[in-house]
Structure formats: structure tokens, C-alpha cells
PDB file of N, CA and C in Angstrom:
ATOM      1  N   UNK A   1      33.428 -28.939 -36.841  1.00  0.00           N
ATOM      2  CA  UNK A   1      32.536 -28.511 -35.785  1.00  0.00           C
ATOM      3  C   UNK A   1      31.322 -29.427 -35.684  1.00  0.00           C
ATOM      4  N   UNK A   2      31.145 -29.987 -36.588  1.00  0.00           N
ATOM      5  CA  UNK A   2      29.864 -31.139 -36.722  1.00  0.00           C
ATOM      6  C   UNK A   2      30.022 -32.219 -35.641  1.00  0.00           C
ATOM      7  N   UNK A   3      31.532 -32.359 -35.359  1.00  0.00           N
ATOM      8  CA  UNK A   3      31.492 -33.418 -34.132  1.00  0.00           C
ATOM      9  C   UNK A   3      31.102 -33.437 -33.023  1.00  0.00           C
ATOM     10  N   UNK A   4      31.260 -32.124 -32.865  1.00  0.00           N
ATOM     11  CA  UNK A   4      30.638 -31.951 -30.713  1.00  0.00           C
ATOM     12  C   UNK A   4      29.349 -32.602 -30.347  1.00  0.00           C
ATOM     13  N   UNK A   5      28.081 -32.292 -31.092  1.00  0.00           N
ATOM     14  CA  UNK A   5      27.459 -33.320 -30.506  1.00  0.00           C
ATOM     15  C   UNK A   5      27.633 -34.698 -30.452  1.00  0.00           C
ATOM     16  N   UNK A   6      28.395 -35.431 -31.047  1.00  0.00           N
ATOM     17  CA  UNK A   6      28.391 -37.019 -30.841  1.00  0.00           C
ATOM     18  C   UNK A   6      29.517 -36.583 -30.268  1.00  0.00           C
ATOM     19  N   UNK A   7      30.026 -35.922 -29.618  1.00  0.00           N
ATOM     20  CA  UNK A   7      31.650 -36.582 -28.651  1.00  0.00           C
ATOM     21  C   UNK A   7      29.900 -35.933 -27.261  1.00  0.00           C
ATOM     22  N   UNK A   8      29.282 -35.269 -27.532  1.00  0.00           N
ATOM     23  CA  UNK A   8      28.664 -35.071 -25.804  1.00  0.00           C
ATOM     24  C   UNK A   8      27.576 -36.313 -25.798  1.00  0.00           C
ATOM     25  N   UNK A   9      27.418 -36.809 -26.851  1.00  0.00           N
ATOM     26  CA  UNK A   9      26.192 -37.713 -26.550  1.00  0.00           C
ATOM     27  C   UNK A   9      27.418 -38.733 -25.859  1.00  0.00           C
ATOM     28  N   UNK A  10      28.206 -39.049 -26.274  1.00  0.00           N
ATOM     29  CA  UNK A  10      29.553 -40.348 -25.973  1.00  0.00           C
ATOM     30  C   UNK A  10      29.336 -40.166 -24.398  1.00  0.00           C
ATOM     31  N   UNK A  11      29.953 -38.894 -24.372  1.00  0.00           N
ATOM     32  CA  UNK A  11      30.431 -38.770 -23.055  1.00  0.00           C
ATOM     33  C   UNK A  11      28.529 -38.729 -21.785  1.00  0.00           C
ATOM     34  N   UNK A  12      27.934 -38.381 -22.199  1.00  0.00           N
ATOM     35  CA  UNK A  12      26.741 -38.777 -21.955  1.00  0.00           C
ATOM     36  C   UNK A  12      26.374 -39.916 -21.708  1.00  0.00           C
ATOM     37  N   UNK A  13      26.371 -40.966 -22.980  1.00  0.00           N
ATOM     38  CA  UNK A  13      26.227 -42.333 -22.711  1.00  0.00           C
ATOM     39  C   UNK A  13      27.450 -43.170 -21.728  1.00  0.00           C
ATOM     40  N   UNK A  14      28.084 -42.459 -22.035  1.00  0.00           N
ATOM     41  CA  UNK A  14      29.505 -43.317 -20.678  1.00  0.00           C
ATOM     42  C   UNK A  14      28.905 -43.227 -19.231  1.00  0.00           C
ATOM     43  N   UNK A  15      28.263 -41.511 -18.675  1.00  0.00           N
ATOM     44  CA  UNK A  15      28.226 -41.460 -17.768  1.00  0.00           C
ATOM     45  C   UNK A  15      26.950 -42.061 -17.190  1.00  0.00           C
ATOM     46  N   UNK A  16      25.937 -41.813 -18.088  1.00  0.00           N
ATOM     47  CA  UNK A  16      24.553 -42.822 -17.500  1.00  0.00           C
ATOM     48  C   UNK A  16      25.258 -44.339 -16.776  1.00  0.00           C
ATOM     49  N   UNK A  17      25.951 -45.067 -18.479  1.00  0.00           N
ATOM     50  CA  UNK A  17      26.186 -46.168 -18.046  1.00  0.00           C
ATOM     51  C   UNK A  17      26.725 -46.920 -16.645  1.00  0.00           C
ATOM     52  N   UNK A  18      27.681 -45.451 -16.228  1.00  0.00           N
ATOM     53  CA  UNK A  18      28.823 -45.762 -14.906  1.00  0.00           C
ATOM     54  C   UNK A  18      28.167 -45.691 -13.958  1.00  0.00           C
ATOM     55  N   UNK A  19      26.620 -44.313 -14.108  1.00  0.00           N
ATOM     56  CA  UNK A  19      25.950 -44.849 -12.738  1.00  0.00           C
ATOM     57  C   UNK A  19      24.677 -45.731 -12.469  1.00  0.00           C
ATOM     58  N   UNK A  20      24.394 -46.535 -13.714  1.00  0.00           N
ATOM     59  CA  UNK A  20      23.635 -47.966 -13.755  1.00  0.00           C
ATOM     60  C   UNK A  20      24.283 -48.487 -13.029  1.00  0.00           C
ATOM     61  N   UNK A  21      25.780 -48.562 -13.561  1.00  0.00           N
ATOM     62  CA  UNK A  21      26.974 -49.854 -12.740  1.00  0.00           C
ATOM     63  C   UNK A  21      27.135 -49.755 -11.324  1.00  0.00           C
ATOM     64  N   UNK A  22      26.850 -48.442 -10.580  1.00  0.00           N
ATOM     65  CA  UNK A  22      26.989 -47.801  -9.481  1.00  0.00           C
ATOM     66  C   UNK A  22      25.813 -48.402  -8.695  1.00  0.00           C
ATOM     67  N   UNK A  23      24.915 -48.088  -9.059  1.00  0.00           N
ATOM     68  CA  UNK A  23      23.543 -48.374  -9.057  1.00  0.00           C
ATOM     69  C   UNK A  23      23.582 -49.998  -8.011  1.00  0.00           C
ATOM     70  N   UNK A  24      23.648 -50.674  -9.214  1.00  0.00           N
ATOM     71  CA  UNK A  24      23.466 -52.327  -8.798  1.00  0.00           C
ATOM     72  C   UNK A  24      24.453 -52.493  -8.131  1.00  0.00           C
ATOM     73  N   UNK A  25      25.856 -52.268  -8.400  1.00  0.00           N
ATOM     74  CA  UNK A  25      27.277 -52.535  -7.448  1.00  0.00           C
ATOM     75  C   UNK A  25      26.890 -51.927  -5.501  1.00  0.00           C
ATOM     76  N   UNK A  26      26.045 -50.618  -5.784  1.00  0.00           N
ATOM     77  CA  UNK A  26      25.327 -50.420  -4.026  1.00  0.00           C
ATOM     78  C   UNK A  26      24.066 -51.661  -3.567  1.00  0.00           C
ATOM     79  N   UNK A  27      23.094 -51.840  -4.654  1.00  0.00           N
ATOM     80  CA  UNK A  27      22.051 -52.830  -3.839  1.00  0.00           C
ATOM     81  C   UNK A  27      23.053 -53.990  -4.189  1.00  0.00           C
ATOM     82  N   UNK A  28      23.646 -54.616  -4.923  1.00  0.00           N
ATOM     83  CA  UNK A  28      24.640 -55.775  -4.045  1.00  0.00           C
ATOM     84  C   UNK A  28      25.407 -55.876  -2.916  1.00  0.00           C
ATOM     85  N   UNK A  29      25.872 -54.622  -2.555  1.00  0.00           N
ATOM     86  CA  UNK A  29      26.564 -54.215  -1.135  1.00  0.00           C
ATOM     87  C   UNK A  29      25.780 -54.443  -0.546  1.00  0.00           C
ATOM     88  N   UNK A  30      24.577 -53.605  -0.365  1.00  0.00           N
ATOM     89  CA  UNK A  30      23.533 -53.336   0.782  1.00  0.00           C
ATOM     90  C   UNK A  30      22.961 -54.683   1.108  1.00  0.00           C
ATOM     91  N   UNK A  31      22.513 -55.609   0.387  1.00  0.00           N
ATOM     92  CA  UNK A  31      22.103 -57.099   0.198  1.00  0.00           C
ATOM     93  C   UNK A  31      22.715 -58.047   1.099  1.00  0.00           C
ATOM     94  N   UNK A  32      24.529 -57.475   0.485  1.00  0.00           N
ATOM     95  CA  UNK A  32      24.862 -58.897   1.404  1.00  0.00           C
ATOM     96  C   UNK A  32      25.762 -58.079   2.744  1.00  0.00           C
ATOM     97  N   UNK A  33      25.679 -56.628   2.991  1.00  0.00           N
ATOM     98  CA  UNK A  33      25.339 -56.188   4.210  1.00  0.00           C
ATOM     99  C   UNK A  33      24.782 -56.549   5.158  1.00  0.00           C
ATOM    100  N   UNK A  34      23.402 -56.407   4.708  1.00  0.00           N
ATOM    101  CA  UNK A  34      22.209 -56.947   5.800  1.00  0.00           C
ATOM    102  C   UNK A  34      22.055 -58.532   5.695  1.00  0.00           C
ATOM    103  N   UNK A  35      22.583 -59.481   4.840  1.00  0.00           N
ATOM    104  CA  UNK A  35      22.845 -60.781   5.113  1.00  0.00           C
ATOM    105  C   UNK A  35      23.629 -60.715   6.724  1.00  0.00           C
ATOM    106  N   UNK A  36      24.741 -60.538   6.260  1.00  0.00           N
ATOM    107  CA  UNK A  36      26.234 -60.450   7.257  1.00  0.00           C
ATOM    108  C   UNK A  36      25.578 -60.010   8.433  1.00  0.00           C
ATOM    109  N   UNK A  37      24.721 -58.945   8.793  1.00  0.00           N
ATOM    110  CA  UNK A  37      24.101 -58.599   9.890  1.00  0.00           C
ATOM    111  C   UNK A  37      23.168 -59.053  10.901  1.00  0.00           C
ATOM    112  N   UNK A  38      22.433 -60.113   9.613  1.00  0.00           N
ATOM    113  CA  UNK A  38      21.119 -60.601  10.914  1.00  0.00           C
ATOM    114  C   UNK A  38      22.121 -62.207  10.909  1.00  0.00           C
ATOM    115  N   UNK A  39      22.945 -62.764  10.232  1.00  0.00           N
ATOM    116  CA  UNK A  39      23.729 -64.163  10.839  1.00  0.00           C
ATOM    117  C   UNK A  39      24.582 -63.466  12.017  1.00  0.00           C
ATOM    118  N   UNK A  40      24.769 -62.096  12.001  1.00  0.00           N
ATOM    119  CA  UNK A  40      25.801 -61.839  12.929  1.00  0.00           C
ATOM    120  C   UNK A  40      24.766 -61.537  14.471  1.00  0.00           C
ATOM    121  N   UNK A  41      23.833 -61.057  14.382  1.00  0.00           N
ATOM    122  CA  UNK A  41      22.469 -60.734  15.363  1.00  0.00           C
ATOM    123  C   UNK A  41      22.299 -62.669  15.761  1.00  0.00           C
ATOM    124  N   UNK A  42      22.165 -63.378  15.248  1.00  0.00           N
ATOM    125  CA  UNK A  42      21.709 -64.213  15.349  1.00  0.00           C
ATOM    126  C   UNK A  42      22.800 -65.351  16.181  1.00  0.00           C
ATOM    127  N   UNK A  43      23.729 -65.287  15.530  1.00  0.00           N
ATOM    128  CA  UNK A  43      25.000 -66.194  16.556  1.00  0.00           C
ATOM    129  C   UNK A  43      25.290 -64.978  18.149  1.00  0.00           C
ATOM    130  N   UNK A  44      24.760 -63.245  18.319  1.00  0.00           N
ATOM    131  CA  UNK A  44      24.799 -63.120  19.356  1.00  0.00           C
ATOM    132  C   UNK A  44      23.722 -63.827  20.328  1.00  0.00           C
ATOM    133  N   UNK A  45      22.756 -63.858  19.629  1.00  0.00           N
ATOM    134  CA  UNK A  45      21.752 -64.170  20.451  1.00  0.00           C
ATOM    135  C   UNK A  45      22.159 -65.492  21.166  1.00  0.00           C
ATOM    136  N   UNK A  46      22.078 -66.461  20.356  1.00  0.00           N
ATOM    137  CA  UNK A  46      22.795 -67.771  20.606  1.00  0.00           C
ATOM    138  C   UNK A  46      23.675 -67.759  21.798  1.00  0.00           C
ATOM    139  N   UNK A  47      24.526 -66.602  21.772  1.00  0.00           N
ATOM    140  CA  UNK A  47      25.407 -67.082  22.589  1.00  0.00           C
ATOM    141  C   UNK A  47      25.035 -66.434  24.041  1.00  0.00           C
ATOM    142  N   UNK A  48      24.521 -65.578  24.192  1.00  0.00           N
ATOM    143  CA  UNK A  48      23.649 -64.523  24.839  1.00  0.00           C
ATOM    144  C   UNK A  48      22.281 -65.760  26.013  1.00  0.00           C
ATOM    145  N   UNK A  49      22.245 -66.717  25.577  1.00  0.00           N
ATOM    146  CA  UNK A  49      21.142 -67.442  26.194  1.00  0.00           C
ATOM    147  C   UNK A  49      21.856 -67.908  27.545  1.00  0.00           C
ATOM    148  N   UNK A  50      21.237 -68.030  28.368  1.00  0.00           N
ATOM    149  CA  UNK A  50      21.641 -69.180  29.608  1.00  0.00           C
ATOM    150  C   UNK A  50      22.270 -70.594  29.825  1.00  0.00           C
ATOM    151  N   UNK A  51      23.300 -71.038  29.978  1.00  0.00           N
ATOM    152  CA  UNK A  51      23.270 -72.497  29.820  1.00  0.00           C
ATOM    153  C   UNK A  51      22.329 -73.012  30.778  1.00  0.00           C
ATOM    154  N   UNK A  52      22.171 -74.400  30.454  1.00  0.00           N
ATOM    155  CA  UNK A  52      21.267 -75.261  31.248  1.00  0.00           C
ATOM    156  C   UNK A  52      21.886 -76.404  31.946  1.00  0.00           C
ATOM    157  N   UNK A  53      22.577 -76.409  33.052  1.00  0.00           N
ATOM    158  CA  UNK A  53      23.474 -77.227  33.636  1.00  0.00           C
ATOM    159  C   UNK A  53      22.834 -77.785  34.757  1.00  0.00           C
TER     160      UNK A  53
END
């Protein structure tokens, strides 16, 4: 019976860890999200202008 607390701290420390990993794995999404978004804003604009003929 002496074991249960170190199998809940385990399972404790697993789950913090998974949502650190969670954590940074979303602001790397979100990062190169909004990269992808303003090059994508930016070639509309571009194309969006008037030619000059």
C-alpha cells in the first residue's frame, strides 16, 4: 500500500509534462499561422492593385 503515492505523483508528473508539450506545440502553431496569414494578406494585396498600362 506504500506505493500509491509515487504511482499518483508518476502519473501527475506525466500529465503536467504532456500539457507543457501542448503548451509550446499551440504557440508554434499559432506563430507560423499568423506567418502564413499576413504573406497570404500581402500577395492579395499585390495582386488587388491596378495595372499601369
Amino acid at each position: 500500500m506504500g506505493g500509491k503515492p509515487d504511482i499518483i505523483k508518476a502519473i501527475l508528473l506525466i500529465f503536467s509534462i504532456g500539457l507543457v508539450i501542448t503548451g509550446f506545440a499551440s504557440i508554434h502553431a499559432s506563430e507560423s499561422k499568423s506567418a502564413r496569414v499576413s504573406s497570404l494578406v500581402g500577395s492579395v494585396q499585390v495582386m488587388n492593385q491596378p495595372l499601369n498600362r
